[in-house]
C-alpha atoms as a PDB file:
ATOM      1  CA  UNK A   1      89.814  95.159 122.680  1.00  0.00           C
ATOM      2  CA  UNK A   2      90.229  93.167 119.428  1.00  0.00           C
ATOM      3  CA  UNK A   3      88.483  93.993 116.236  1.00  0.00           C
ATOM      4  CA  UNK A   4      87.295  90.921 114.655  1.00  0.00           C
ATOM      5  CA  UNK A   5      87.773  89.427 111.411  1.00  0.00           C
ATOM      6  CA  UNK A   6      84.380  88.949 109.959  1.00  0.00           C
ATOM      7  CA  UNK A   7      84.474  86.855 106.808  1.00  0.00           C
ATOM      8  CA  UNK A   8      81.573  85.646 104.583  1.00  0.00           C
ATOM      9  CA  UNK A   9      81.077  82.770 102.224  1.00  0.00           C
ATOM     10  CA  UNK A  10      78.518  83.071  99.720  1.00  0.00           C
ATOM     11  CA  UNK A  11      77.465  82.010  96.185  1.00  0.00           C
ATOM     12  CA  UNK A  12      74.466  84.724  95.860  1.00  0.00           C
ATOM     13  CA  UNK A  13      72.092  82.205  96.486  1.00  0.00           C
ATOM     14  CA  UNK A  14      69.794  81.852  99.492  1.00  0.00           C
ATOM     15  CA  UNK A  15      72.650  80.676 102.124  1.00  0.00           C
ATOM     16  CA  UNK A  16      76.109  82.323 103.742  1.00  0.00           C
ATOM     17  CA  UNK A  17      78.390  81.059 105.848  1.00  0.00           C
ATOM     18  CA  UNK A  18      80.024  83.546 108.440  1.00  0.00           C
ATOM     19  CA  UNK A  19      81.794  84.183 111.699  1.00  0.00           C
ATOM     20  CA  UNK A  20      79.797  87.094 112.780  1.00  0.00           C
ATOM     21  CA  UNK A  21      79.222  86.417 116.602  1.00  0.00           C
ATOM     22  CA  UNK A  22      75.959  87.829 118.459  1.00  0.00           C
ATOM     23  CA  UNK A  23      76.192  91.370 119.136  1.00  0.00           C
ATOM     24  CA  UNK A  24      74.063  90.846 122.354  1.00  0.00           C
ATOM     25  CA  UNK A  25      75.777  87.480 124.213  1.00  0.00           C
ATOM     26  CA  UNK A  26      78.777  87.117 122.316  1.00  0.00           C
ATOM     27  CA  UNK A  27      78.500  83.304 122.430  1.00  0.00           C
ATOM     28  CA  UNK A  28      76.483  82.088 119.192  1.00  0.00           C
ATOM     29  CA  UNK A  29      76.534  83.249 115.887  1.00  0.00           C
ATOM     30  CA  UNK A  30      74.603  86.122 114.549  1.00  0.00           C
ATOM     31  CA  UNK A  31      72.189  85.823 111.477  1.00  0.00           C
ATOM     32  CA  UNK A  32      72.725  87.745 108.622  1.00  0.00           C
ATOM     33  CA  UNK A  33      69.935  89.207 107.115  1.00  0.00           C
ATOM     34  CA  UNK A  34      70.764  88.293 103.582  1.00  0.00           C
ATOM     35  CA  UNK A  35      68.445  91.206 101.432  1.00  0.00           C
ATOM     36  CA  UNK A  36      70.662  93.848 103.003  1.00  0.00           C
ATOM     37  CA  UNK A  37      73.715  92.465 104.636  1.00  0.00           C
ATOM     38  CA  UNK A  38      72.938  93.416 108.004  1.00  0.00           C
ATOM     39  CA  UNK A  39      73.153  91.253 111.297  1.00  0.00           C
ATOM     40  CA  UNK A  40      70.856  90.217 113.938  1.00  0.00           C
ATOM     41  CA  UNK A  41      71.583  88.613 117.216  1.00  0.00           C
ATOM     42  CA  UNK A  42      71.423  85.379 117.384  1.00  0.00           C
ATOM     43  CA  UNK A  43      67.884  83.212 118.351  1.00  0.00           C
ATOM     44  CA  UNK A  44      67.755  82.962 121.533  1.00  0.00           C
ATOM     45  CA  UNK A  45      68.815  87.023 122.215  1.00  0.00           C
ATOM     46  CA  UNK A  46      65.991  87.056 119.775  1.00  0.00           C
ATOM     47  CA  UNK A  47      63.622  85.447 121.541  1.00  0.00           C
ATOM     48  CA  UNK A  48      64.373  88.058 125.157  1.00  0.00           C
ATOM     49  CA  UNK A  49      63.215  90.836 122.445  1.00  0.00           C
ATOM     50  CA  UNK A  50      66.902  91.567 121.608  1.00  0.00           C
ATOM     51  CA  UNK A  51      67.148  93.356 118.014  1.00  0.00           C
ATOM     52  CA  UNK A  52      69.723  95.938 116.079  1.00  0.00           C
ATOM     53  CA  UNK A  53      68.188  99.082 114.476  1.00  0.00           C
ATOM     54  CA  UNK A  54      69.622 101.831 112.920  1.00  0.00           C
ATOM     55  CA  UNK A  55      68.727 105.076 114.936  1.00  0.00           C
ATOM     56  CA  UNK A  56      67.879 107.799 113.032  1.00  0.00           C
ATOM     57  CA  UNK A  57      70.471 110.956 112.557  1.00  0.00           C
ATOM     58  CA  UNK A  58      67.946 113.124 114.986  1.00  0.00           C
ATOM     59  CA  UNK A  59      68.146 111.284 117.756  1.00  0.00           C
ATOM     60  CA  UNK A  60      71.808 110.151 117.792  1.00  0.00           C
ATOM     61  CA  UNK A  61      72.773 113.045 119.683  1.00  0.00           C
ATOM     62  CA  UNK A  62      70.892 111.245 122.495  1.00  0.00           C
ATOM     63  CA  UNK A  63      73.322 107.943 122.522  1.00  0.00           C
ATOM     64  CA  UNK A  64      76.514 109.191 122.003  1.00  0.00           C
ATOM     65  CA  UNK A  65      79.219 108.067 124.512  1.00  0.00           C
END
């Protein structure tokens, strides 16, 4: 497996360019989420109800490999 290079462009305006692809399909590219950084997958993973969270330290136990 190869780690990818994620690289983003930004000014600190509104906009960013990046290389990020979907976590979900793999095909398109993500969205960043610009307020905090993170990423989404992309719209149409969106639209199947597709979405990353952060799960809390409690219940991590519960998804560990």
């Amino acid at each position: 497996m190869k780690i990818a290079d994620i690289k983003v462009l930004t000014d600190g305006g509104p906009w960013a360019q990046h290389n990020m692809p979907c976590a979900k399909c793999g095909k398109n590219k993500a969205i960043m989420q610009l307020w905090d950084g993170t990423f989404q997958p992309c719209r149409s993973c969106q639209r199947e109800g597709w979405k990353t969270v952060k799960i809390p330290k409690f219940l991590r136990r519960f998804f560990r490999d």
